[in-house]
PDB file of N, CA and C in Angstrom:
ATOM      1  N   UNK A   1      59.458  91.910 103.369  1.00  0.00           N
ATOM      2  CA  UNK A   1      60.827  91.448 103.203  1.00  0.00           C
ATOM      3  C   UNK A   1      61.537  92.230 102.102  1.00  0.00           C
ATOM      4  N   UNK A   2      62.830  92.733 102.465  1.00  0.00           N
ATOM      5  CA  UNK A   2      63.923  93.092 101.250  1.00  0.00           C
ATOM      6  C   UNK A   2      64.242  91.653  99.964  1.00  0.00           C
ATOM      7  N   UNK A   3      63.846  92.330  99.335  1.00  0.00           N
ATOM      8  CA  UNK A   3      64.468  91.195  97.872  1.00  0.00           C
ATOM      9  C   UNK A   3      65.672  91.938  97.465  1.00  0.00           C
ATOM     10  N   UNK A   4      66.246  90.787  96.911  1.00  0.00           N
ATOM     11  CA  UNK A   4      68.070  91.207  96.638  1.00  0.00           C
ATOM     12  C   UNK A   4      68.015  91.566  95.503  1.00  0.00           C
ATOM     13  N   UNK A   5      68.515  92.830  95.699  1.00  0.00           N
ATOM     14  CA  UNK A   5      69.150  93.536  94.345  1.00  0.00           C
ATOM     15  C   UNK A   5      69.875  93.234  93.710  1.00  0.00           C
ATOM     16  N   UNK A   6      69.443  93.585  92.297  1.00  0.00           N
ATOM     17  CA  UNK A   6      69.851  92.619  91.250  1.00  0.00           C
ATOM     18  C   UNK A   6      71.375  93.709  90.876  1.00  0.00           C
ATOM     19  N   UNK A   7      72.395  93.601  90.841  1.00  0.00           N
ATOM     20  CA  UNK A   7      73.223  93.931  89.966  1.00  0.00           C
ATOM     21  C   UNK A   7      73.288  95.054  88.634  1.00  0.00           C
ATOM     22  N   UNK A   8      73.671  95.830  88.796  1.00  0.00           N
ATOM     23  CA  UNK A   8      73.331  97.365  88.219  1.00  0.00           C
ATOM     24  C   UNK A   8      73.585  96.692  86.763  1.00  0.00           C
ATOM     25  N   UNK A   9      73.247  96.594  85.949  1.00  0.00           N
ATOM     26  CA  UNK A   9      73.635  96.263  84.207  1.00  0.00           C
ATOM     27  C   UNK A   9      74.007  97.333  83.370  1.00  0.00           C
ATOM     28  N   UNK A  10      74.969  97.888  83.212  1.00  0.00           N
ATOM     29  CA  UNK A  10      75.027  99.094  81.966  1.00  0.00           C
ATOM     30  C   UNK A  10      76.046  98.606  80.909  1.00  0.00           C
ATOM     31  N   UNK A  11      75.084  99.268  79.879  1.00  0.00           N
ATOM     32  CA  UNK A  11      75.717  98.875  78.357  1.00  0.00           C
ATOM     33  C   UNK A  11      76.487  99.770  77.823  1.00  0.00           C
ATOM     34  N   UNK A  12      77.974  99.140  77.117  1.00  0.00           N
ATOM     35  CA  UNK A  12      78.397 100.505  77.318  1.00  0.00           C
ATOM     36  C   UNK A  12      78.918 100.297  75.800  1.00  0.00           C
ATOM     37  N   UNK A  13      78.919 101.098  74.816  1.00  0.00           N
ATOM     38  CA  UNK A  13      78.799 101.816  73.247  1.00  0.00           C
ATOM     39  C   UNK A  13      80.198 102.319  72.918  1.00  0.00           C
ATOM     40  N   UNK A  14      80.825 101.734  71.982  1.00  0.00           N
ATOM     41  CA  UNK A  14      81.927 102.326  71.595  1.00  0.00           C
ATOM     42  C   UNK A  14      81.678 102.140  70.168  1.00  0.00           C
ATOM     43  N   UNK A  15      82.053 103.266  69.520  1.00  0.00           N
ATOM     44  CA  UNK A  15      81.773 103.816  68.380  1.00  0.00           C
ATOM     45  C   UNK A  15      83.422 103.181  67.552  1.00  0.00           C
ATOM     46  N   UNK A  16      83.170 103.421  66.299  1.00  0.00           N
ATOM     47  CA  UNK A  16      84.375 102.438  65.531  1.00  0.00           C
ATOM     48  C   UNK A  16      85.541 103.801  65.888  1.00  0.00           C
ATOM     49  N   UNK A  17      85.610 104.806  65.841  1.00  0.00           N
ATOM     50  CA  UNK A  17      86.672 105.659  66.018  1.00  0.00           C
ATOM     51  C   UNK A  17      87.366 105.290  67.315  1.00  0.00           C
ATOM     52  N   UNK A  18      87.011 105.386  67.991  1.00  0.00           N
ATOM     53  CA  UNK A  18      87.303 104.917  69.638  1.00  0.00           C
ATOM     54  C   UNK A  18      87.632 103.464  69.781  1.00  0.00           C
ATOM     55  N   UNK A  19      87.174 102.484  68.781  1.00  0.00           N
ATOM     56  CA  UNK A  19      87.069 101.081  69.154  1.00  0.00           C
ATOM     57  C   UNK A  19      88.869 100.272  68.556  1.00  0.00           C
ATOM     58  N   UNK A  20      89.315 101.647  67.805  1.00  0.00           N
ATOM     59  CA  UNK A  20      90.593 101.369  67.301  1.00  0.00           C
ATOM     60  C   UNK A  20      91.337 101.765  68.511  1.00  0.00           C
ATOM     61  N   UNK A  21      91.471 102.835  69.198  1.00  0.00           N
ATOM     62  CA  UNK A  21      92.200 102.836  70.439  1.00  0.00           C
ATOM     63  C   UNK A  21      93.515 103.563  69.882  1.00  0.00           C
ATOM     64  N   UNK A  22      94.375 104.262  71.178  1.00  0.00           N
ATOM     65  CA  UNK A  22      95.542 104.961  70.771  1.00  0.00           C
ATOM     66  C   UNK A  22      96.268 104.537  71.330  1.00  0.00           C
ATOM     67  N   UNK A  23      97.776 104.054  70.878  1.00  0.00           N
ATOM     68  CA  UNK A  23      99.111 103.978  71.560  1.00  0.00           C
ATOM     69  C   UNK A  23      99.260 104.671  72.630  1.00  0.00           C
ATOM     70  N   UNK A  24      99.765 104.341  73.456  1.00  0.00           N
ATOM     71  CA  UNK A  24     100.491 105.469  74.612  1.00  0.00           C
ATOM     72  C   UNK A  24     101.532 104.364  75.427  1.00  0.00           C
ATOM     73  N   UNK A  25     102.666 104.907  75.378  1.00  0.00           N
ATOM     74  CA  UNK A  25     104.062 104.639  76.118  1.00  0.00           C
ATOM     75  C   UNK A  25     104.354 104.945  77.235  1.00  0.00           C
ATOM     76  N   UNK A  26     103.433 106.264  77.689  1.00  0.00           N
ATOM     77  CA  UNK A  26     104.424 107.397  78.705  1.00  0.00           C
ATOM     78  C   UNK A  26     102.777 108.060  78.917  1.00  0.00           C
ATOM     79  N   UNK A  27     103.271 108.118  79.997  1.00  0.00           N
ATOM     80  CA  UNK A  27     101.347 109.368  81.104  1.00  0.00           C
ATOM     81  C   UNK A  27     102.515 109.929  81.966  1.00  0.00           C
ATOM     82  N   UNK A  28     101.797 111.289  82.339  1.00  0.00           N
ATOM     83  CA  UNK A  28     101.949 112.362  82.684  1.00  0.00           C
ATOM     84  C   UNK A  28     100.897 112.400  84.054  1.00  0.00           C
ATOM     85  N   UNK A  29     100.957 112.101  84.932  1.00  0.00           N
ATOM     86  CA  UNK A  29     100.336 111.867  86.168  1.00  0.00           C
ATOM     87  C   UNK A  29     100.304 113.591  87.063  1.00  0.00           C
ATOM     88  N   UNK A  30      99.330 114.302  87.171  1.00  0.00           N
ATOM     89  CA  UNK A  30      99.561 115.214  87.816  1.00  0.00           C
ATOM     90  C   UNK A  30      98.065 115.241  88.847  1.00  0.00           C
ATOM     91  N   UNK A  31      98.000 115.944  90.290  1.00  0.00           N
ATOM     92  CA  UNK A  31      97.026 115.616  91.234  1.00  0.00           C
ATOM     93  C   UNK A  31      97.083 117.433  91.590  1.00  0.00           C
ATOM     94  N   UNK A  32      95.541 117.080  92.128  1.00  0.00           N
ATOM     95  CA  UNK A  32      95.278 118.474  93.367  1.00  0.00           C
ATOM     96  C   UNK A  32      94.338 117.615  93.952  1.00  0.00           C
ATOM     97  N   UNK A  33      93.905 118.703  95.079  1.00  0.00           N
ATOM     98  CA  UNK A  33      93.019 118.037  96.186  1.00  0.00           C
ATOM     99  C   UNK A  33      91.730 117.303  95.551  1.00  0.00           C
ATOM    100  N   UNK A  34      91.673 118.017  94.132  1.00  0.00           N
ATOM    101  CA  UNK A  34      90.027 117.596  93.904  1.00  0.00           C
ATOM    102  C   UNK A  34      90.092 116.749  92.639  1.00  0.00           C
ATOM    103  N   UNK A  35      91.098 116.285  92.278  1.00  0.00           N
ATOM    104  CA  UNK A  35      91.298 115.466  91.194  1.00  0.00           C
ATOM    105  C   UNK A  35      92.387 114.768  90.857  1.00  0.00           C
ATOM    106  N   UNK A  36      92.671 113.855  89.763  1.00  0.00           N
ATOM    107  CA  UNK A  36      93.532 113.330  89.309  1.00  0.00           C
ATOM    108  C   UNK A  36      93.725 113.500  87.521  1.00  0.00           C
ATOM    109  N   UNK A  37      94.836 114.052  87.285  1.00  0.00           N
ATOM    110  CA  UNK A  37      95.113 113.996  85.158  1.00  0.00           C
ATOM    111  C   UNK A  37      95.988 113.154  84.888  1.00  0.00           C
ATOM    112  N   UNK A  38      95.669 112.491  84.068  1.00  0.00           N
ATOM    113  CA  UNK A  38      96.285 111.234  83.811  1.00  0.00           C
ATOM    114  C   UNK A  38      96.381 111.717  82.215  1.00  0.00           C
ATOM    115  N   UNK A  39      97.725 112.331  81.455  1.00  0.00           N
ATOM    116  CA  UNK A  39      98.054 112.824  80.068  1.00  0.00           C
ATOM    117  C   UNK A  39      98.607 111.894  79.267  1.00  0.00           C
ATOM    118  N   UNK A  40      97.739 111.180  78.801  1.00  0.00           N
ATOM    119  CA  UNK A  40      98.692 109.822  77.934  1.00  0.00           C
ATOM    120  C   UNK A  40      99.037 110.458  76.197  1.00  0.00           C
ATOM    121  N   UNK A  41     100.921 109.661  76.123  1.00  0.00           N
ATOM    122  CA  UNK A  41     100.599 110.064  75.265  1.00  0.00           C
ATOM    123  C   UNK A  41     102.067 109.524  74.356  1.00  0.00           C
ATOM    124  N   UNK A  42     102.704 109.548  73.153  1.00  0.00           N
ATOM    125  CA  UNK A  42     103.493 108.327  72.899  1.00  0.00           C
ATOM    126  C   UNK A  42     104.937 109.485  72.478  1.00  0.00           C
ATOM    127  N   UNK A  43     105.786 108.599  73.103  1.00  0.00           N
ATOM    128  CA  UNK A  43     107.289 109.255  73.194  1.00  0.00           C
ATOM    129  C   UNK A  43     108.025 108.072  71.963  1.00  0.00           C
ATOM    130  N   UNK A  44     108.476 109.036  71.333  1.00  0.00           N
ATOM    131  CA  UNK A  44     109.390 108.324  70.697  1.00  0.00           C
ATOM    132  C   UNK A  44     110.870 108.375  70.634  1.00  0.00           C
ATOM    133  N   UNK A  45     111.931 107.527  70.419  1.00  0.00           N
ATOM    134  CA  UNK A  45     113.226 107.708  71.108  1.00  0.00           C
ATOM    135  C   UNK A  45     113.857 108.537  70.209  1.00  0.00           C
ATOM    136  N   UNK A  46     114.508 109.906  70.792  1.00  0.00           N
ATOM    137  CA  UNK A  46     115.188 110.777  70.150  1.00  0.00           C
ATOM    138  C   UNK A  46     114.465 111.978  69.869  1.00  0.00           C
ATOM    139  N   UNK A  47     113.246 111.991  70.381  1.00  0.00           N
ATOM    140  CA  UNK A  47     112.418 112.720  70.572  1.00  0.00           C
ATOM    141  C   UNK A  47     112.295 113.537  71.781  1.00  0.00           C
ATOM    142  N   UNK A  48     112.243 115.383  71.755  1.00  0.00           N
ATOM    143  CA  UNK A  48     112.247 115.830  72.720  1.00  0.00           C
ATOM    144  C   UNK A  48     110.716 116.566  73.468  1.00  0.00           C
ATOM    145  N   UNK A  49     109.956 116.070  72.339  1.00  0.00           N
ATOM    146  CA  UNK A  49     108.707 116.566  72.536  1.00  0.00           C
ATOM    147  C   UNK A  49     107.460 115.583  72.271  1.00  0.00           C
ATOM    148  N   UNK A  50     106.630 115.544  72.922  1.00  0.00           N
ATOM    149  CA  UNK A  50     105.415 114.700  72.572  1.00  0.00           C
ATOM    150  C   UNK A  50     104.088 115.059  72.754  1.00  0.00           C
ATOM    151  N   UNK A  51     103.598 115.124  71.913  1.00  0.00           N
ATOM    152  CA  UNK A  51     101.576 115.245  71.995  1.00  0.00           C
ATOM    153  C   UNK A  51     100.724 114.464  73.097  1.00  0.00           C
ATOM    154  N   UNK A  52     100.186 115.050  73.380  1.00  0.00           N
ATOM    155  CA  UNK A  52      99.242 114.395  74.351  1.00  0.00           C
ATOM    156  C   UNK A  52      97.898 114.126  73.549  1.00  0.00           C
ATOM    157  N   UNK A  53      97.705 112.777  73.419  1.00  0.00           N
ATOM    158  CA  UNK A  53      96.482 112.070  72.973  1.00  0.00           C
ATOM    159  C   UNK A  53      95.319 112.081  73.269  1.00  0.00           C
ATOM    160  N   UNK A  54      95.416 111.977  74.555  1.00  0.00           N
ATOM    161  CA  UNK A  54      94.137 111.556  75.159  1.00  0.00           C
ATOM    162  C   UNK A  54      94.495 112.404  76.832  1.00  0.00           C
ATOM    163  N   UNK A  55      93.403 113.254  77.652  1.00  0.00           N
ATOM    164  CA  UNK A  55      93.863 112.923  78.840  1.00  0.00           C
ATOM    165  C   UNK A  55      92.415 112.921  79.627  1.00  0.00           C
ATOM    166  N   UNK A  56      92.948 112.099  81.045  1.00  0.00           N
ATOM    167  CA  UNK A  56      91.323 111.855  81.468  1.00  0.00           C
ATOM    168  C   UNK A  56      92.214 112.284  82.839  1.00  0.00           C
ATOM    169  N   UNK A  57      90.270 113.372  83.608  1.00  0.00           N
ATOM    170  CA  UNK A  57      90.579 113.408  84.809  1.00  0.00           C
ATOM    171  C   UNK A  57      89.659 113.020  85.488  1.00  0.00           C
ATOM    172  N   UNK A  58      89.991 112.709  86.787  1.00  0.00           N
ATOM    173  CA  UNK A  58      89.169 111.604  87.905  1.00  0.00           C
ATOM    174  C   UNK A  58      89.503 112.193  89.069  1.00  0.00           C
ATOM    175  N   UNK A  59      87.902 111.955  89.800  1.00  0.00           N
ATOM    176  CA  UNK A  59      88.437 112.243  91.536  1.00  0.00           C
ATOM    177  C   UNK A  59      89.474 111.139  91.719  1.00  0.00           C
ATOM    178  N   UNK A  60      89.672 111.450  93.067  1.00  0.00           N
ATOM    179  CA  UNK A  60      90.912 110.590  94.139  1.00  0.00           C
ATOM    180  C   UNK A  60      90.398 109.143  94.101  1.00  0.00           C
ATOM    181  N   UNK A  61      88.370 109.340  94.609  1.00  0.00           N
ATOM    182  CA  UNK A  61      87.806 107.910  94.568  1.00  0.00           C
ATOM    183  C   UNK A  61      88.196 106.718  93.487  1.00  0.00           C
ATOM    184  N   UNK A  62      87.903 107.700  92.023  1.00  0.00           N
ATOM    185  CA  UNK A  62      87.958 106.768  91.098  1.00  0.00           C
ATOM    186  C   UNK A  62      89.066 106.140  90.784  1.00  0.00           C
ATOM    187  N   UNK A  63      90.624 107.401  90.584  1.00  0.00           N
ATOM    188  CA  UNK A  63      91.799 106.767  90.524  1.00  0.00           C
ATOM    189  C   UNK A  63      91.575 105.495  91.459  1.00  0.00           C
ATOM    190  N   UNK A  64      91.766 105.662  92.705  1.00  0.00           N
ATOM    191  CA  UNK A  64      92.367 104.628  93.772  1.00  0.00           C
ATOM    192  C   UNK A  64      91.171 103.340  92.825  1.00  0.00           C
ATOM    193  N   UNK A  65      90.447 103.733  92.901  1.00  0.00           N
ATOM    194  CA  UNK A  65      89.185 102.329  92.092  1.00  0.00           C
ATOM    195  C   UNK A  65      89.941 101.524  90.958  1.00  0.00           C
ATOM    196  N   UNK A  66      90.394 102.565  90.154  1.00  0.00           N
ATOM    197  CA  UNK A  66      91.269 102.219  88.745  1.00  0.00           C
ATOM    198  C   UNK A  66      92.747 102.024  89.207  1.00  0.00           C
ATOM    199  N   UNK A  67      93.144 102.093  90.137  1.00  0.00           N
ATOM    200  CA  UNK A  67      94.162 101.882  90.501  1.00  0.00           C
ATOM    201  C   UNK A  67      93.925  99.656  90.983  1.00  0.00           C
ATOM    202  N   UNK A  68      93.240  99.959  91.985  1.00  0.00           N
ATOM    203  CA  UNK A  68      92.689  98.250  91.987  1.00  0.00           C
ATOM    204  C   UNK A  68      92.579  97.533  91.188  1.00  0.00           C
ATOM    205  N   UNK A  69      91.625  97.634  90.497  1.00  0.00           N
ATOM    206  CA  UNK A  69      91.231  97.385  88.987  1.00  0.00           C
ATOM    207  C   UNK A  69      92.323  97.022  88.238  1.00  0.00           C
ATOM    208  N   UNK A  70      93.083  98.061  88.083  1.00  0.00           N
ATOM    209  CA  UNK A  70      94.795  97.524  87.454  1.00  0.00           C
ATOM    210  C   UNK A  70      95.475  96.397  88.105  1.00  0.00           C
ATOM    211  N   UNK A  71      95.382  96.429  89.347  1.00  0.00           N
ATOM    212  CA  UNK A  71      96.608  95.871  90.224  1.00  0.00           C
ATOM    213  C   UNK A  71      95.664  93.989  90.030  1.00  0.00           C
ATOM    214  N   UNK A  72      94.677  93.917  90.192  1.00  0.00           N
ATOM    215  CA  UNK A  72      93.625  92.852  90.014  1.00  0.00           C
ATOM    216  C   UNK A  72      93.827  92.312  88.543  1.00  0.00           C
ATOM    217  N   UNK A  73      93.787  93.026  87.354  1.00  0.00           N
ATOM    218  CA  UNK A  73      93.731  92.473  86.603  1.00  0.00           C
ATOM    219  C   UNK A  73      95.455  92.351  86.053  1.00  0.00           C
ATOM    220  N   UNK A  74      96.273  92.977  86.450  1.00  0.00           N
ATOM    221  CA  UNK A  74      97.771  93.050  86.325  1.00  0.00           C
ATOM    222  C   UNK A  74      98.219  91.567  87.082  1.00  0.00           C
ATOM    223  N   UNK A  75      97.558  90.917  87.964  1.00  0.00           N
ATOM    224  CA  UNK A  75      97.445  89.788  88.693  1.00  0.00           C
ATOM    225  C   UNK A  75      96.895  88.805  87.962  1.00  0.00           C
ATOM    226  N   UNK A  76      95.565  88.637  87.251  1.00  0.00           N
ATOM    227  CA  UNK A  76      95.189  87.800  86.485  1.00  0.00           C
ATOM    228  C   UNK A  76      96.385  87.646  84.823  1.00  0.00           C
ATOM    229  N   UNK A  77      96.913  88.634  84.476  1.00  0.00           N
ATOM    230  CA  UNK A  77      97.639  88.464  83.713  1.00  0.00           C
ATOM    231  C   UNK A  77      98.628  87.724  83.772  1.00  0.00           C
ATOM    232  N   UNK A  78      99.470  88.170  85.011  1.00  0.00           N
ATOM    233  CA  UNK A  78     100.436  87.209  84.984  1.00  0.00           C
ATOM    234  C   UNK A  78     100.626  85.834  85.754  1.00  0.00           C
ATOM    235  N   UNK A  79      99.122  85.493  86.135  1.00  0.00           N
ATOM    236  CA  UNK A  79      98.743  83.994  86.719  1.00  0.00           C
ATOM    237  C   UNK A  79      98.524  83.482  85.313  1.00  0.00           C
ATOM    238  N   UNK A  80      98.230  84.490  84.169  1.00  0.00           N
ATOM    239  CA  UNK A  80      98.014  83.191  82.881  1.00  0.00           C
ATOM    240  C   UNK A  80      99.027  83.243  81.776  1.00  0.00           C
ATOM    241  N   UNK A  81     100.051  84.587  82.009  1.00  0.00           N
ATOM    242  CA  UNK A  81     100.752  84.404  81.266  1.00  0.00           C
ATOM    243  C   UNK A  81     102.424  84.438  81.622  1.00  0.00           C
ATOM    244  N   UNK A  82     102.310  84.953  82.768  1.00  0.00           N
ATOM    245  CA  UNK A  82     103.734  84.934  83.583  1.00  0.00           C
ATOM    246  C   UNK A  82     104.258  86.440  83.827  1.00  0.00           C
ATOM    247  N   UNK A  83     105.108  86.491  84.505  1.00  0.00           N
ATOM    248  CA  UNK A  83     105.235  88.038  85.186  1.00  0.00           C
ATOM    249  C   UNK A  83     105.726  88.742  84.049  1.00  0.00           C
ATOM    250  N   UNK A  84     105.326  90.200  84.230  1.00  0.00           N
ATOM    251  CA  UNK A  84     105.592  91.106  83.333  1.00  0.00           C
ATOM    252  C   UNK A  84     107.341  91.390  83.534  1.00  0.00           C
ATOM    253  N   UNK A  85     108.142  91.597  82.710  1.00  0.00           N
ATOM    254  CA  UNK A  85     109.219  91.995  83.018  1.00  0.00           C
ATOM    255  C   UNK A  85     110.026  93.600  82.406  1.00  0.00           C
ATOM    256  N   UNK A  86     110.599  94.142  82.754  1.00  0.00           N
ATOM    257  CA  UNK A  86     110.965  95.582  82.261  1.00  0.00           C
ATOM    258  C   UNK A  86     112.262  95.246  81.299  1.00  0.00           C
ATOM    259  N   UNK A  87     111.769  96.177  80.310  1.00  0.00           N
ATOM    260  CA  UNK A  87     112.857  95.906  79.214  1.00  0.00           C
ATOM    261  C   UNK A  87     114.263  96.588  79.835  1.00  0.00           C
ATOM    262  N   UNK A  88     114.993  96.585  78.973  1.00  0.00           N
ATOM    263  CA  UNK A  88     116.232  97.467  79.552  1.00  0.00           C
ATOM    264  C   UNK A  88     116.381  99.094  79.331  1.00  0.00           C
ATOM    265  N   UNK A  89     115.475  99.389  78.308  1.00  0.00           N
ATOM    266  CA  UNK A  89     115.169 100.740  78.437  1.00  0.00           C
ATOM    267  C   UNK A  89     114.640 101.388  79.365  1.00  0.00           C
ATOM    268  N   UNK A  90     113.882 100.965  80.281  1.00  0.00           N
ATOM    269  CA  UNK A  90     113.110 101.112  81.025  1.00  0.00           C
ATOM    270  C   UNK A  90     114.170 101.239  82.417  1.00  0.00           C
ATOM    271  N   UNK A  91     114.827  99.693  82.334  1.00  0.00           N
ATOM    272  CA  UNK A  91     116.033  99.929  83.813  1.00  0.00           C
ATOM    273  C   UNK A  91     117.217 100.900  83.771  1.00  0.00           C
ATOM    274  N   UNK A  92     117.440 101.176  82.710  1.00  0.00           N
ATOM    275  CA  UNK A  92     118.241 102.500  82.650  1.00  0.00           C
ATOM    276  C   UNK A  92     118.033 103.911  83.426  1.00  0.00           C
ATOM    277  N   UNK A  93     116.080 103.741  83.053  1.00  0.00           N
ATOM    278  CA  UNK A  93     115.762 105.204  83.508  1.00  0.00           C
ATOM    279  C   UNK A  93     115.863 105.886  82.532  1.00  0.00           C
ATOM    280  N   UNK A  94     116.082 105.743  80.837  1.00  0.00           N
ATOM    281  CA  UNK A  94     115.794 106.467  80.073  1.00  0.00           C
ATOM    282  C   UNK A  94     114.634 106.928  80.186  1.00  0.00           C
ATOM    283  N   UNK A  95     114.161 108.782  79.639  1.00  0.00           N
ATOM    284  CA  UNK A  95     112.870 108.873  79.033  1.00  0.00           C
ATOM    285  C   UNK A  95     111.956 108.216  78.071  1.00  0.00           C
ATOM    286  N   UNK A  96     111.560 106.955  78.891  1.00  0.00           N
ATOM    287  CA  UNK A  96     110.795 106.726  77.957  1.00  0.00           C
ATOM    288  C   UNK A  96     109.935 105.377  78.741  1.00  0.00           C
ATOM    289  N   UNK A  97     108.469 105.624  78.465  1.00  0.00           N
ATOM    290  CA  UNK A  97     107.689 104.318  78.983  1.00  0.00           C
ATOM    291  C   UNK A  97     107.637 105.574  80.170  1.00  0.00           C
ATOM    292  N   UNK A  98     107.052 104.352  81.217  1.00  0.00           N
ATOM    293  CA  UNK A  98     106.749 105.057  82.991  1.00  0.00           C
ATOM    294  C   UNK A  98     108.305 103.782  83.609  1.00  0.00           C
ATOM    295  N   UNK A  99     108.621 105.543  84.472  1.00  0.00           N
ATOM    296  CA  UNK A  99     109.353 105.765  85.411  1.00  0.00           C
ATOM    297  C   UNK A  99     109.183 104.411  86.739  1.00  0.00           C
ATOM    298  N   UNK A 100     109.944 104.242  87.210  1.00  0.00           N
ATOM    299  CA  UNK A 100     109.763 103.112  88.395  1.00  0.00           C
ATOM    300  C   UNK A 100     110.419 103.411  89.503  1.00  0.00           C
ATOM    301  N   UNK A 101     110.209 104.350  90.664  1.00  0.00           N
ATOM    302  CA  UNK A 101     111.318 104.604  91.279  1.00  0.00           C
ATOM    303  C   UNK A 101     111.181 103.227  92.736  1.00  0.00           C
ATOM    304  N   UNK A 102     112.826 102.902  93.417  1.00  0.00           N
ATOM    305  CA  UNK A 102     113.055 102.580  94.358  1.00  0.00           C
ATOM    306  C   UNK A 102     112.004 102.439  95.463  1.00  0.00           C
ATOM    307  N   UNK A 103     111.020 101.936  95.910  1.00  0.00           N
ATOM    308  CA  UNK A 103     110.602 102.276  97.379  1.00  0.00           C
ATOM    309  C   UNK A 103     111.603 102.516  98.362  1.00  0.00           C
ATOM    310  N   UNK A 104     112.517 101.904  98.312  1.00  0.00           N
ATOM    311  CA  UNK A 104     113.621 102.083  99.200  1.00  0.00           C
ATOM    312  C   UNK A 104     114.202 102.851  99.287  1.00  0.00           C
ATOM    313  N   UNK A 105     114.897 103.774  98.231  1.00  0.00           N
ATOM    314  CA  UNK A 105     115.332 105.312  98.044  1.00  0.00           C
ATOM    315  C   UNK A 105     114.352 106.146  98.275  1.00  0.00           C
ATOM    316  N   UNK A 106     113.575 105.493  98.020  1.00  0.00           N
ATOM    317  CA  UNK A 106     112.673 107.291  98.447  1.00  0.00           C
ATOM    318  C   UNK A 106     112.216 107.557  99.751  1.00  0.00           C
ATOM    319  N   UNK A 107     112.428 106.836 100.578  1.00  0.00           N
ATOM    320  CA  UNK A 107     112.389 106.550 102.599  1.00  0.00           C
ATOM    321  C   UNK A 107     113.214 107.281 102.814  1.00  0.00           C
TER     322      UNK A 107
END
């Protein structure tokens, strides 16, 4: 008989440098066939230039994975704390934060 596999366990180590974490406002999303770059990194207003902090790249698999992952826990958030809402900087379409375009305009 097959016995049921137990659930993969990994421990995962974050060191105190890393465990402070970096701001980021604004990612820089760019793709090819064999990957995904995701350039995070913090815009400030009146600012025409910004550093990139951190950037991580991922196959297609993992995005779309981390893409779930978001949308799942972006769901548990606002079942406990109520829907996220966009400031007005944001509905302007100023540079700054992530972009939101229309589904409807872009058809």
């Amino acid at each position: 008989m097959n016995e049921p596999q137990q659930p993969l366990q990994i421990n995962v180590e974050v060191d105190d440098k890393t465990a402070e974490g970096i701001y980021s406002n604004f990612v820089i999303i760019n793709h090819s066939p064999a990957e995904f770059i995701l350039d995070f990194t913090t815009l400030l207003p009146g600012m025409q230039r910004a550093k990139v902090h951190s950037r991580i790249v991922m196959t297609p698999q993992h995005t779309k994975s981390l893409l779930a992952a978001l949308q799942d826990n972006v769901a548990k958030y606002e079942a406990a704390f109520g829907v996220i809402k966009f400031n007005d900087v944001q509905a302007t379409n100023t540079p700054m934060g992530f972009r939101i375009e229309d589904k409807q305009k872009l058809s």
